[in-house]
Every structure is written in C-alpha cells, then in structure tokens.
PDB file of N, CA and C in Angstrom:
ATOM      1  N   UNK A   1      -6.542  -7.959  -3.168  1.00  0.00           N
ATOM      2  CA  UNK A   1      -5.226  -7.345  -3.029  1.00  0.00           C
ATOM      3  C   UNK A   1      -4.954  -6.419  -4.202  1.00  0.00           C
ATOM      4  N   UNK A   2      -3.647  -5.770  -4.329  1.00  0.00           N
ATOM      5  CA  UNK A   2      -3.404  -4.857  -5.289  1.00  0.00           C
ATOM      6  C   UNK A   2      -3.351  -5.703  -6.631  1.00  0.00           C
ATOM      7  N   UNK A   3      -3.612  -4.890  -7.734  1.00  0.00           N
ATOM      8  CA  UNK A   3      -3.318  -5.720  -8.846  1.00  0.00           C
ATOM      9  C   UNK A   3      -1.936  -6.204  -9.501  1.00  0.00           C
ATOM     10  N   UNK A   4      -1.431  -7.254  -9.877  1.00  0.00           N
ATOM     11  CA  UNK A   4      -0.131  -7.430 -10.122  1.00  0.00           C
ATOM     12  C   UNK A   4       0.714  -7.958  -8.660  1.00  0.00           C
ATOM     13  N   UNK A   5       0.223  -7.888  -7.492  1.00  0.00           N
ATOM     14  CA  UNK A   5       0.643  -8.077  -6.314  1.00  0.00           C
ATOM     15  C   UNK A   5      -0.083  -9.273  -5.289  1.00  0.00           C
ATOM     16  N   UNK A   6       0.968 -10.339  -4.845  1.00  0.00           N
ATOM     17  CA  UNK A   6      -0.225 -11.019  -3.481  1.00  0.00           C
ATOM     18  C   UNK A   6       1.039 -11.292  -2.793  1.00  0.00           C
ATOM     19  N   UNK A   7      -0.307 -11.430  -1.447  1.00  0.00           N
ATOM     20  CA  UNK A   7       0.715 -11.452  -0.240  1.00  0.00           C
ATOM     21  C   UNK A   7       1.115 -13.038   0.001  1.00  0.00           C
ATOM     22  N   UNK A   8       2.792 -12.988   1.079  1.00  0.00           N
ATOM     23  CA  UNK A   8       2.928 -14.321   0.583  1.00  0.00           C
ATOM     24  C   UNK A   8       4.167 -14.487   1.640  1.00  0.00           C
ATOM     25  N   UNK A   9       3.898 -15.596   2.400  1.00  0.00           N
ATOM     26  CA  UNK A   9       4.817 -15.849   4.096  1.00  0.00           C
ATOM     27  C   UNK A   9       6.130 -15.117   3.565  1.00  0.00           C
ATOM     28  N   UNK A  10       7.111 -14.956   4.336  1.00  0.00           N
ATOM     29  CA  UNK A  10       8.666 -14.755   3.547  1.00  0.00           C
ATOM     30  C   UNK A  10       9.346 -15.825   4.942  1.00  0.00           C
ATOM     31  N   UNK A  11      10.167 -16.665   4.691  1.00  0.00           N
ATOM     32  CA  UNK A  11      10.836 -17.561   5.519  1.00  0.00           C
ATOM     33  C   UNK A  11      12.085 -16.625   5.772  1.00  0.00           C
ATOM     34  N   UNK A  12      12.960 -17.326   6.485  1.00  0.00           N
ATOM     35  CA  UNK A  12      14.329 -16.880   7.264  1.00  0.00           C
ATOM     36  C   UNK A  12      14.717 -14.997   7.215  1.00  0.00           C
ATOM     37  N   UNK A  13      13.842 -14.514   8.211  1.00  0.00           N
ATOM     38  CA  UNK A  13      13.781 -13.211   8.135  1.00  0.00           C
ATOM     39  C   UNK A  13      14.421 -12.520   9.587  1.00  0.00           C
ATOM     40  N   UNK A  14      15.375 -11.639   9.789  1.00  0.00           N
ATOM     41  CA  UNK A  14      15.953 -11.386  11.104  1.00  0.00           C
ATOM     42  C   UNK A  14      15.949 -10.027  11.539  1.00  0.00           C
ATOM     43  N   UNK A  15      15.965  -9.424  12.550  1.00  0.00           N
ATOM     44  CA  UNK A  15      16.109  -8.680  13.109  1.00  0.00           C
ATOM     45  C   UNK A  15      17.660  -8.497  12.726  1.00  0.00           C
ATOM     46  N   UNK A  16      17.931  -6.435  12.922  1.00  0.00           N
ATOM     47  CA  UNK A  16      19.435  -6.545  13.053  1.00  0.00           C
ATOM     48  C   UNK A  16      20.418  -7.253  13.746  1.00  0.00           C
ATOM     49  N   UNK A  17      19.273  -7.629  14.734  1.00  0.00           N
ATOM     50  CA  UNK A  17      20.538  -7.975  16.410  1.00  0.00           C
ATOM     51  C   UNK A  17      20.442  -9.574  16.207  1.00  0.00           C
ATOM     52  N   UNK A  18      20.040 -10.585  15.406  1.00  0.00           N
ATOM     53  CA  UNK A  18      20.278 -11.536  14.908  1.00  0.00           C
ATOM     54  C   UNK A  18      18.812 -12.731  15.430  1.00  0.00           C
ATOM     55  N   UNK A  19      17.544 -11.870  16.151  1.00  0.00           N
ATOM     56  CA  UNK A  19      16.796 -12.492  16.183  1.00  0.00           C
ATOM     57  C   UNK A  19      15.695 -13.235  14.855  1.00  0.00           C
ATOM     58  N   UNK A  20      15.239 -13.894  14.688  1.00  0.00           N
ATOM     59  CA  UNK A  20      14.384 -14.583  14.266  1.00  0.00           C
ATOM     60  C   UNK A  20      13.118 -14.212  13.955  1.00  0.00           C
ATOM     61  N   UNK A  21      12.451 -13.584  13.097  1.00  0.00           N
ATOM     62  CA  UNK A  21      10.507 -13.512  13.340  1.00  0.00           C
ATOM     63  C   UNK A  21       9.878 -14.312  12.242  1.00  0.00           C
ATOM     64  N   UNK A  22       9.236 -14.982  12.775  1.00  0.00           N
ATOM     65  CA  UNK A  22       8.112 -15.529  12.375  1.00  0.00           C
ATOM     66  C   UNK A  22       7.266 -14.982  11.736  1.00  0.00           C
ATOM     67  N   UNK A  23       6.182 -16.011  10.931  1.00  0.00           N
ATOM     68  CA  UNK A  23       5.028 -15.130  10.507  1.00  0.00           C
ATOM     69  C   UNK A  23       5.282 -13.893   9.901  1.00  0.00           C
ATOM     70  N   UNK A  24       6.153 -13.297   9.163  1.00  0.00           N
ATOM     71  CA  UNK A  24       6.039 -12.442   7.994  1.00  0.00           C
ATOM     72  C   UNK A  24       5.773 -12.583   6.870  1.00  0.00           C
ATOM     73  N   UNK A  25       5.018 -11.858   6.446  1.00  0.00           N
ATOM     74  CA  UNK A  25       4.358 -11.342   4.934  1.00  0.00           C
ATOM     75  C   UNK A  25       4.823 -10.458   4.263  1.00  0.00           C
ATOM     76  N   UNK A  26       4.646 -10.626   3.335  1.00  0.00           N
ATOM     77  CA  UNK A  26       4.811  -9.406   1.886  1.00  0.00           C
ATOM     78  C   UNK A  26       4.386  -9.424   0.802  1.00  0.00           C
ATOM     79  N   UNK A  27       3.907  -8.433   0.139  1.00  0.00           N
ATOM     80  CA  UNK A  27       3.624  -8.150  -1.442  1.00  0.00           C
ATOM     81  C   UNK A  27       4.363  -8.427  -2.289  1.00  0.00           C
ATOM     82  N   UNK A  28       4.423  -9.582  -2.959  1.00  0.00           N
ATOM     83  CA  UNK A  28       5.476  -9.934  -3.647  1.00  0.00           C
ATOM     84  C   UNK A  28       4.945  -9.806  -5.254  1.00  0.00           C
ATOM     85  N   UNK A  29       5.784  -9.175  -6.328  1.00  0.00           N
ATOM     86  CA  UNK A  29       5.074  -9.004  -7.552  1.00  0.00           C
ATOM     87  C   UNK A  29       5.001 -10.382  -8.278  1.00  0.00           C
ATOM     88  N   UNK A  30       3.824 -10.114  -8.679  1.00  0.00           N
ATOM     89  CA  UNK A  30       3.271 -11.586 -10.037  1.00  0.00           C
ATOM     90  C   UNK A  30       4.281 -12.101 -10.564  1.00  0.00           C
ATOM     91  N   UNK A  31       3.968 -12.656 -11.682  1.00  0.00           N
ATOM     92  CA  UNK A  31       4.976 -13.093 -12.741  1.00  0.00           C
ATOM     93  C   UNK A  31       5.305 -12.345 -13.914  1.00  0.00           C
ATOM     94  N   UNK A  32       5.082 -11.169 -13.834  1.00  0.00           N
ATOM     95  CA  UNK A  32       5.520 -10.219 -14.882  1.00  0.00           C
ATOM     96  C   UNK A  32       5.283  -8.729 -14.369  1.00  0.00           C
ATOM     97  N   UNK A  33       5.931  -7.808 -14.806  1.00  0.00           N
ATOM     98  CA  UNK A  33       5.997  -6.367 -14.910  1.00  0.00           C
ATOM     99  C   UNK A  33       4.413  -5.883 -15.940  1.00  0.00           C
ATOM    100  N   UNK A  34       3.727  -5.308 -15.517  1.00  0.00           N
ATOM    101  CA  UNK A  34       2.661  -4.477 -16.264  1.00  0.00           C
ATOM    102  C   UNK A  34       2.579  -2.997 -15.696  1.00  0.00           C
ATOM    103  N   UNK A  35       2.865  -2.340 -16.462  1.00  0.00           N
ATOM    104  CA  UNK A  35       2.870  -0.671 -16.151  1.00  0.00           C
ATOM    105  C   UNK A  35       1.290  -0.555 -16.162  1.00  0.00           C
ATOM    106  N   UNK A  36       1.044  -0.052 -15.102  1.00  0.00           N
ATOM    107  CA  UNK A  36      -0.316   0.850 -15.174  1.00  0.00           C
ATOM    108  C   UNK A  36      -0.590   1.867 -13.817  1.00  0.00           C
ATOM    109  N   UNK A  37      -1.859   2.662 -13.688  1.00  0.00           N
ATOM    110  CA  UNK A  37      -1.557   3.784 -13.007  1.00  0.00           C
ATOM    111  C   UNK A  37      -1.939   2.855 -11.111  1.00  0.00           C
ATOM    112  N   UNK A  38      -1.243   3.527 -10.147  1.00  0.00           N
ATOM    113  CA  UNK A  38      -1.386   2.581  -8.654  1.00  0.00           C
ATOM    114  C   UNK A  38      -3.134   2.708  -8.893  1.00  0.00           C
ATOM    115  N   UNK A  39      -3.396   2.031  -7.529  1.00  0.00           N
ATOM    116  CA  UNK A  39      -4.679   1.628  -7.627  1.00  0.00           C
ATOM    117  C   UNK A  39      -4.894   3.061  -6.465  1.00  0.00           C
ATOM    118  N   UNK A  40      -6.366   3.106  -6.347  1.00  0.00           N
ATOM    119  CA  UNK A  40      -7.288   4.463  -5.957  1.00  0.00           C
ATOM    120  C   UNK A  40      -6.578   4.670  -4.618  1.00  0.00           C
ATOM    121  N   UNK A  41      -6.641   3.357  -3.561  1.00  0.00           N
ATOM    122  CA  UNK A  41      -5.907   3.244  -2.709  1.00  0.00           C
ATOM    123  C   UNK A  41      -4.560   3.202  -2.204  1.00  0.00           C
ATOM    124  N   UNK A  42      -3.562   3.045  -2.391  1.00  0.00           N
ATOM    125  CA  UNK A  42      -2.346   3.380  -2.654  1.00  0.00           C
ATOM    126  C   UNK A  42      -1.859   4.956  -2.938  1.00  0.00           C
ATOM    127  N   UNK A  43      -2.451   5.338  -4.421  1.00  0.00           N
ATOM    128  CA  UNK A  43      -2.340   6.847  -4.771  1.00  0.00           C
ATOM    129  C   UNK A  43      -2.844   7.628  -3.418  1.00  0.00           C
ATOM    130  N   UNK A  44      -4.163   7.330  -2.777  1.00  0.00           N
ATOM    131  CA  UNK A  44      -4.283   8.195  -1.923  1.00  0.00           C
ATOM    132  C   UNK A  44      -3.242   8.019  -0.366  1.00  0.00           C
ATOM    133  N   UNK A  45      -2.939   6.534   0.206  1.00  0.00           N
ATOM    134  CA  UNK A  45      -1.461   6.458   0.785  1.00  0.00           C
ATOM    135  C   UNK A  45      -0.297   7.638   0.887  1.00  0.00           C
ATOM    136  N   UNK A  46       0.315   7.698  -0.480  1.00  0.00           N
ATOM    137  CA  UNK A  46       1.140   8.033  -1.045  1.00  0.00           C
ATOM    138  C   UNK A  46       0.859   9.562  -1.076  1.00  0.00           C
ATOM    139  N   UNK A  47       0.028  10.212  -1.344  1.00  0.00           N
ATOM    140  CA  UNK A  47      -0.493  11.753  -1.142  1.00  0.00           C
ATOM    141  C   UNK A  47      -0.918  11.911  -0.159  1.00  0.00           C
ATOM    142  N   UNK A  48      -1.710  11.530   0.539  1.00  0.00           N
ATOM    143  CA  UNK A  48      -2.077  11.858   2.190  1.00  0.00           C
ATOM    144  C   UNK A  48      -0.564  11.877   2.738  1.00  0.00           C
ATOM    145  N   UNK A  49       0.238  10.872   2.696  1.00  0.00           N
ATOM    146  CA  UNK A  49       1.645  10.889   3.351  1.00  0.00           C
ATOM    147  C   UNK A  49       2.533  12.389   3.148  1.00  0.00           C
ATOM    148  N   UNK A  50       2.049  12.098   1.504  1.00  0.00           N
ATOM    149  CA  UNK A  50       2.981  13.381   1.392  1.00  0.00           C
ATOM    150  C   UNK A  50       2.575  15.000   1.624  1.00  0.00           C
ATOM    151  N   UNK A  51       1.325  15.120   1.567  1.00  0.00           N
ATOM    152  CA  UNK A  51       0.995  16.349   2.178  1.00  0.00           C
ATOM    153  C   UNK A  51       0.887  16.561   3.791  1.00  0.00           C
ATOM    154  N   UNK A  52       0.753  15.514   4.706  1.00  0.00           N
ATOM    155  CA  UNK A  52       1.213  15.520   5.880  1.00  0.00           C
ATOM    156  C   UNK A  52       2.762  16.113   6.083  1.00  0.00           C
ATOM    157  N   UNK A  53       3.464  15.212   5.216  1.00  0.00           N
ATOM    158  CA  UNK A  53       4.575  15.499   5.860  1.00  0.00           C
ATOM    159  C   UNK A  53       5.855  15.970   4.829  1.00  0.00           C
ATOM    160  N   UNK A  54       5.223  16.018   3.720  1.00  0.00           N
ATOM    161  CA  UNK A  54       5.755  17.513   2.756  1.00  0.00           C
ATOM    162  C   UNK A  54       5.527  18.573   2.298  1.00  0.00           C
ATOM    163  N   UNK A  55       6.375  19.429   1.891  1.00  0.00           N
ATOM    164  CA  UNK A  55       6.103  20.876   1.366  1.00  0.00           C
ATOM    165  C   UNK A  55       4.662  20.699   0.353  1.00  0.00           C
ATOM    166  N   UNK A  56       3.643  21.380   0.611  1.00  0.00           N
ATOM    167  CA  UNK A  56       2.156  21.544   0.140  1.00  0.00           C
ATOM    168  C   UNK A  56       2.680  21.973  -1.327  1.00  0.00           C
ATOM    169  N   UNK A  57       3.893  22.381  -1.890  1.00  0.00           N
ATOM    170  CA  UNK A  57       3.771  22.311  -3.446  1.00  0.00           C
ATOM    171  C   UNK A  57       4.231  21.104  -4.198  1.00  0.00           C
ATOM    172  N   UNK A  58       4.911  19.965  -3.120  1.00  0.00           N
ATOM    173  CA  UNK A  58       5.533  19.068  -3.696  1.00  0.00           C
ATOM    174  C   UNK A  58       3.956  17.797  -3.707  1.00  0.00           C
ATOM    175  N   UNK A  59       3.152  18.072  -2.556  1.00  0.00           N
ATOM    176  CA  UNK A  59       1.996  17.271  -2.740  1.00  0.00           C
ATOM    177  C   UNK A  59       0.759  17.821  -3.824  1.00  0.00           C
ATOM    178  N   UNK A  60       0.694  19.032  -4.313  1.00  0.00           N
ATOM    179  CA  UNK A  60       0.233  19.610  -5.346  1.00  0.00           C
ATOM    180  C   UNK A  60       0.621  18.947  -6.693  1.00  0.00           C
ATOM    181  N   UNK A  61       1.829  18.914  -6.840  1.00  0.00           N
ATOM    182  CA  UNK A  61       2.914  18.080  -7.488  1.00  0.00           C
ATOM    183  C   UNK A  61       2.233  17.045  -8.249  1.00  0.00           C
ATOM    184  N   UNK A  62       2.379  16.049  -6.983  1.00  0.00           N
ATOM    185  CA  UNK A  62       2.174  15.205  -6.866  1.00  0.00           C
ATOM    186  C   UNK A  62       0.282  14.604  -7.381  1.00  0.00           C
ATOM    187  N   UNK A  63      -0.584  15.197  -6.644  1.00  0.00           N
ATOM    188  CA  UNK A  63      -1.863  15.327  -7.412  1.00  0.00           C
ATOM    189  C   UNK A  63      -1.845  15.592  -9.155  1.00  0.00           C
ATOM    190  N   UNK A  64      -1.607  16.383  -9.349  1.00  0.00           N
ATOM    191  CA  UNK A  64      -1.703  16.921 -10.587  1.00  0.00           C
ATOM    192  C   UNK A  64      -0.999  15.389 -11.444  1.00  0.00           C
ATOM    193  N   UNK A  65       0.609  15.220 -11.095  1.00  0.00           N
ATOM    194  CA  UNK A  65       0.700  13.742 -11.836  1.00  0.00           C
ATOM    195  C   UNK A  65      -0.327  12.370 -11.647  1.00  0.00           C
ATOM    196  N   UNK A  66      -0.754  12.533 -10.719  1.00  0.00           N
ATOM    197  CA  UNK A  66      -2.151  11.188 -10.398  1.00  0.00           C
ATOM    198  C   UNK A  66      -3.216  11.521 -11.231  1.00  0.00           C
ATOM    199  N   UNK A  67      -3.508  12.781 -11.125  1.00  0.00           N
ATOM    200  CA  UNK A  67      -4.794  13.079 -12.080  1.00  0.00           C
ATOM    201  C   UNK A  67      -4.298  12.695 -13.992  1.00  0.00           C
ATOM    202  N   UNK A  68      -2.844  13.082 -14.200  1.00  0.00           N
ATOM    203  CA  UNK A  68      -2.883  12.430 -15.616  1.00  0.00           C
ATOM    204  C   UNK A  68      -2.970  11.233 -15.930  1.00  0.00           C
ATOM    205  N   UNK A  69      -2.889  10.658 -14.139  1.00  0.00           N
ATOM    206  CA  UNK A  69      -2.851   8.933 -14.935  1.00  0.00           C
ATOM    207  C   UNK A  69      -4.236   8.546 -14.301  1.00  0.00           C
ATOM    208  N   UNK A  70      -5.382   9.400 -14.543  1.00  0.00           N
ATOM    209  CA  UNK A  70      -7.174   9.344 -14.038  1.00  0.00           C
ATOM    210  C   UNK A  70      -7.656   9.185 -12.592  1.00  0.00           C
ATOM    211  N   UNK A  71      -6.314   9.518 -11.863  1.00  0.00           N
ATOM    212  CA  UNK A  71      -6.377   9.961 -10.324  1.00  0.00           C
ATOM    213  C   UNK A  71      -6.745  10.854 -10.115  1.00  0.00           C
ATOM    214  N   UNK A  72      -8.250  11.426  -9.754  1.00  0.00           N
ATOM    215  CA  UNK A  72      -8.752  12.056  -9.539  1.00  0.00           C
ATOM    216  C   UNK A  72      -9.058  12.624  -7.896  1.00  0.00           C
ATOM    217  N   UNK A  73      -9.681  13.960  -7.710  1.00  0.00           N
ATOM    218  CA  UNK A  73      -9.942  14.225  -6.389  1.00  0.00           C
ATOM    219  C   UNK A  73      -9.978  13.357  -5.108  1.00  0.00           C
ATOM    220  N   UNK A  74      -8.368  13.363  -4.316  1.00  0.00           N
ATOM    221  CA  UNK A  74      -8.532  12.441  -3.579  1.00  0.00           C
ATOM    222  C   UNK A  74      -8.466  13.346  -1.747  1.00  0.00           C
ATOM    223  N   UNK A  75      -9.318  12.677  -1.623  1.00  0.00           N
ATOM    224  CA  UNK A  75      -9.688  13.663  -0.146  1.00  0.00           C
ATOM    225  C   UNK A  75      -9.047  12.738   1.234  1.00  0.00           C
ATOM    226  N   UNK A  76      -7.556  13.248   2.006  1.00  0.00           N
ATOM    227  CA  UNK A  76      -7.338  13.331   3.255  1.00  0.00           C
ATOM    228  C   UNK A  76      -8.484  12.955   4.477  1.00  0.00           C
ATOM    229  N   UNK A  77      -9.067  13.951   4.338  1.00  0.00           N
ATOM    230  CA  UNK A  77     -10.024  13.872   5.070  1.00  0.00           C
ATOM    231  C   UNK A  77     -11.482  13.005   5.237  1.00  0.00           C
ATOM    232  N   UNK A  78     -11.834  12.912   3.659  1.00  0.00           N
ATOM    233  CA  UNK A  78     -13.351  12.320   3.243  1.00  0.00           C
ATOM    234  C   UNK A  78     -13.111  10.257   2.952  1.00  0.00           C
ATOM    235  N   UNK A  79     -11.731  10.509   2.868  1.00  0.00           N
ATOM    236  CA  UNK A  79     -11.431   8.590   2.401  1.00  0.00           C
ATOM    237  C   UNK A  79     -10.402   8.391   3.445  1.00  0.00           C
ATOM    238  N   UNK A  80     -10.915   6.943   3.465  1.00  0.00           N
ATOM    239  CA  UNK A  80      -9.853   6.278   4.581  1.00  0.00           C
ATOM    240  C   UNK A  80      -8.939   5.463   3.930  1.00  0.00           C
ATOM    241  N   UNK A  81      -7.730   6.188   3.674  1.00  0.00           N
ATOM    242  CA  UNK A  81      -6.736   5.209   2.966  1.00  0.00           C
ATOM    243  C   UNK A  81      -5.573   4.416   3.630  1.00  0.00           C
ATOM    244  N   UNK A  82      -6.212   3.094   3.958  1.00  0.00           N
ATOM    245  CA  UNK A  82      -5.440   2.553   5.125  1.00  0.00           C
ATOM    246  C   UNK A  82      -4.436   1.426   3.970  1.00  0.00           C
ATOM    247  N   UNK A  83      -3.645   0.962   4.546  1.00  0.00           N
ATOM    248  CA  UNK A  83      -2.472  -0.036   4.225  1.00  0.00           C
ATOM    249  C   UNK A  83      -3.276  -1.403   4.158  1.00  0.00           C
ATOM    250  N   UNK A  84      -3.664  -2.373   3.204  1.00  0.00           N
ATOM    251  CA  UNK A  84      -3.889  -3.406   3.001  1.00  0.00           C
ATOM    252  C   UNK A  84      -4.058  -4.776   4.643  1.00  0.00           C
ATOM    253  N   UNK A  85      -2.826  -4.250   5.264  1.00  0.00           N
ATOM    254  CA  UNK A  85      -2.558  -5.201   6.358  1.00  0.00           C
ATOM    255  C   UNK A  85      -3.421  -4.797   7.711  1.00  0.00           C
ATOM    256  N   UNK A  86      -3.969  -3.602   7.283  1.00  0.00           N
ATOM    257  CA  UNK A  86      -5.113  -3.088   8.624  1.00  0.00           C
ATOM    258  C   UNK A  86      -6.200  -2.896   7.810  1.00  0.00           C
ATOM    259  N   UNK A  87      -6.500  -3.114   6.765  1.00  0.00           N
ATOM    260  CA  UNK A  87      -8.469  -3.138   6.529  1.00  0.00           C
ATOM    261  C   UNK A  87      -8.927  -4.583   7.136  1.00  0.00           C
ATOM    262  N   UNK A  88      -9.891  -4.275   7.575  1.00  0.00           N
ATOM    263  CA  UNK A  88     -10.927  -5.413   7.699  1.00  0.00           C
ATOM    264  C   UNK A  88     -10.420  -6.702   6.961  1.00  0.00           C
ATOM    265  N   UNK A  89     -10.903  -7.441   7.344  1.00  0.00           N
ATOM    266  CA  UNK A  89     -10.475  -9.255   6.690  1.00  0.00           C
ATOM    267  C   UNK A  89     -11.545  -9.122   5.609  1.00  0.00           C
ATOM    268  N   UNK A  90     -12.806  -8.515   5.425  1.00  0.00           N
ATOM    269  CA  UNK A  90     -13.706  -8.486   4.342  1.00  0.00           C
ATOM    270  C   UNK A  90     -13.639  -8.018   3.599  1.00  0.00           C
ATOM    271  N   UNK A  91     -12.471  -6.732   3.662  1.00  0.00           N
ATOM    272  CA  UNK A  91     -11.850  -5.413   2.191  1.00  0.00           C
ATOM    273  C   UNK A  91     -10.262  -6.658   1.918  1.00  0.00           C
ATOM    274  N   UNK A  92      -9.979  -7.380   2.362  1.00  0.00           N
ATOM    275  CA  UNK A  92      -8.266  -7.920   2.431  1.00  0.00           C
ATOM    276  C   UNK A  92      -8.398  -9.354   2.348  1.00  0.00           C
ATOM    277  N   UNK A  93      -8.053 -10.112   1.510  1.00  0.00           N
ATOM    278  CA  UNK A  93      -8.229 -11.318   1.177  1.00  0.00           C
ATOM    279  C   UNK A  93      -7.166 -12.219   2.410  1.00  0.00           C
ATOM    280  N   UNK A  94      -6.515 -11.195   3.284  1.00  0.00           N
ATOM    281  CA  UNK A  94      -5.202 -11.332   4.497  1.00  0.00           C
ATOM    282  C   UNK A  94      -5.766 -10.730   5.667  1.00  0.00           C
ATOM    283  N   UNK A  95      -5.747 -11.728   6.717  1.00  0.00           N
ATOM    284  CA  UNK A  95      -6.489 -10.762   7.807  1.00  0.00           C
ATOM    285  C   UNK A  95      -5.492 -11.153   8.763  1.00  0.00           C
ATOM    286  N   UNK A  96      -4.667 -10.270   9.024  1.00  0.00           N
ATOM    287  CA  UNK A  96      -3.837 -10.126  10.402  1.00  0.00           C
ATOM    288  C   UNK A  96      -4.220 -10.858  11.660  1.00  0.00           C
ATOM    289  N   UNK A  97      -5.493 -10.043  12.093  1.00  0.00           N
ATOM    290  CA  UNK A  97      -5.887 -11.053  13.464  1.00  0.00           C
ATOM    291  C   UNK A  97      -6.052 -12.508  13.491  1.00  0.00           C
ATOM    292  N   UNK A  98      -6.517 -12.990  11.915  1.00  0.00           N
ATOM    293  CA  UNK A  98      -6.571 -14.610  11.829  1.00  0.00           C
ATOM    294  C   UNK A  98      -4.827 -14.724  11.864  1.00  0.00           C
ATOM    295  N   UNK A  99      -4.521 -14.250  10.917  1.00  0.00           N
ATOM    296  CA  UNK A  99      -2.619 -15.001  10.928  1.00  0.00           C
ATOM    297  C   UNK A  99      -2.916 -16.133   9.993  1.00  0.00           C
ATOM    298  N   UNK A 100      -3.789 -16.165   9.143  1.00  0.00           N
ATOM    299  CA  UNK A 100      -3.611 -16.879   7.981  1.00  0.00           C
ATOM    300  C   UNK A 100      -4.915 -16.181   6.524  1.00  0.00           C
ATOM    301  N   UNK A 101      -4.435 -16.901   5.489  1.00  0.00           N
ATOM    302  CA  UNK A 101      -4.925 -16.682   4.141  1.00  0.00           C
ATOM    303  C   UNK A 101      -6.454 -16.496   4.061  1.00  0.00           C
TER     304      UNK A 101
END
C-alpha cells in the first residue's frame, strides 16, 4: 500500500437517502504525519487526471512541481496508473474480488 497509509473496513457508513453499505474501505493515515514527496503512483494519478481534464499549462504546472520533489518523466500513455483498489491482488496487499485482507 501507499506509504504512511493502510486500508481498513470503515463501520456505520450511509448513503444520502439513509441506506446502509457494507463492506467499505479506506486509506486511513498511520499514526503520525511524515511529509514526503506522493509515491510514483499516485503523482502519476494526479497528472494523468489533470492533463485529461485540465488546461495543458496547469498540468505542465503541475509536472514541473513533481519533478522538484524527484518526480520525474511520467508518461499518460507508457504507465498504467491505476487506483490501489483495481490493481491486481499481487501489486495490492487488498484485493476487491476476494473482499478481504
């Protein structure tokens, strides 16, 4: 999982309209705050998102601050930067289709 982060049931969780769901998860942070730069995966999340679906100088932007914190060339196209809760059960210590740890 991410560093500083694990996933972890969340109990009494509702829909607006006052239903009930089960079986939710979340990234809940450790036991302390540590500043450091997101992980390879995430940064690329977070920039693929935003050059999809923002102004190409605000995702320029955005690169250039990743690269000062050693985020380097991250390719849209060449990496698959998926969300933790859809990689494989063998990249994710959480595998959705099991529904457990």
């Amino acid at each position: 999982t991410e560093p500083g982060y694990q996933l972890v049931p969340i109990e009494n969780v509702f829909t607006y309209d006052g239903k009930r769901l089960d079986g939710v998860v979340a990234y809940m942070m450790r036991e302390r705050l540590q500043m450091q730069a997101p992980s390879r995966r995430y940064a690329g999340l977070v920039y693929c998102q935003a050059f999809a679906s923002l102004s190409v100088a605000y995702a320029e932007q955005l690169s250039c601050e990743l690269g000062q914190l050693g985020i380097h060339d991250l390719s849209c196209e060449d990496e698959s930067f998926l969300p933790l809760a859809v990689l494989p059960s063998s990249e994710s210590s959480y595998s959705i289709r099991a529904g457990h740890w």
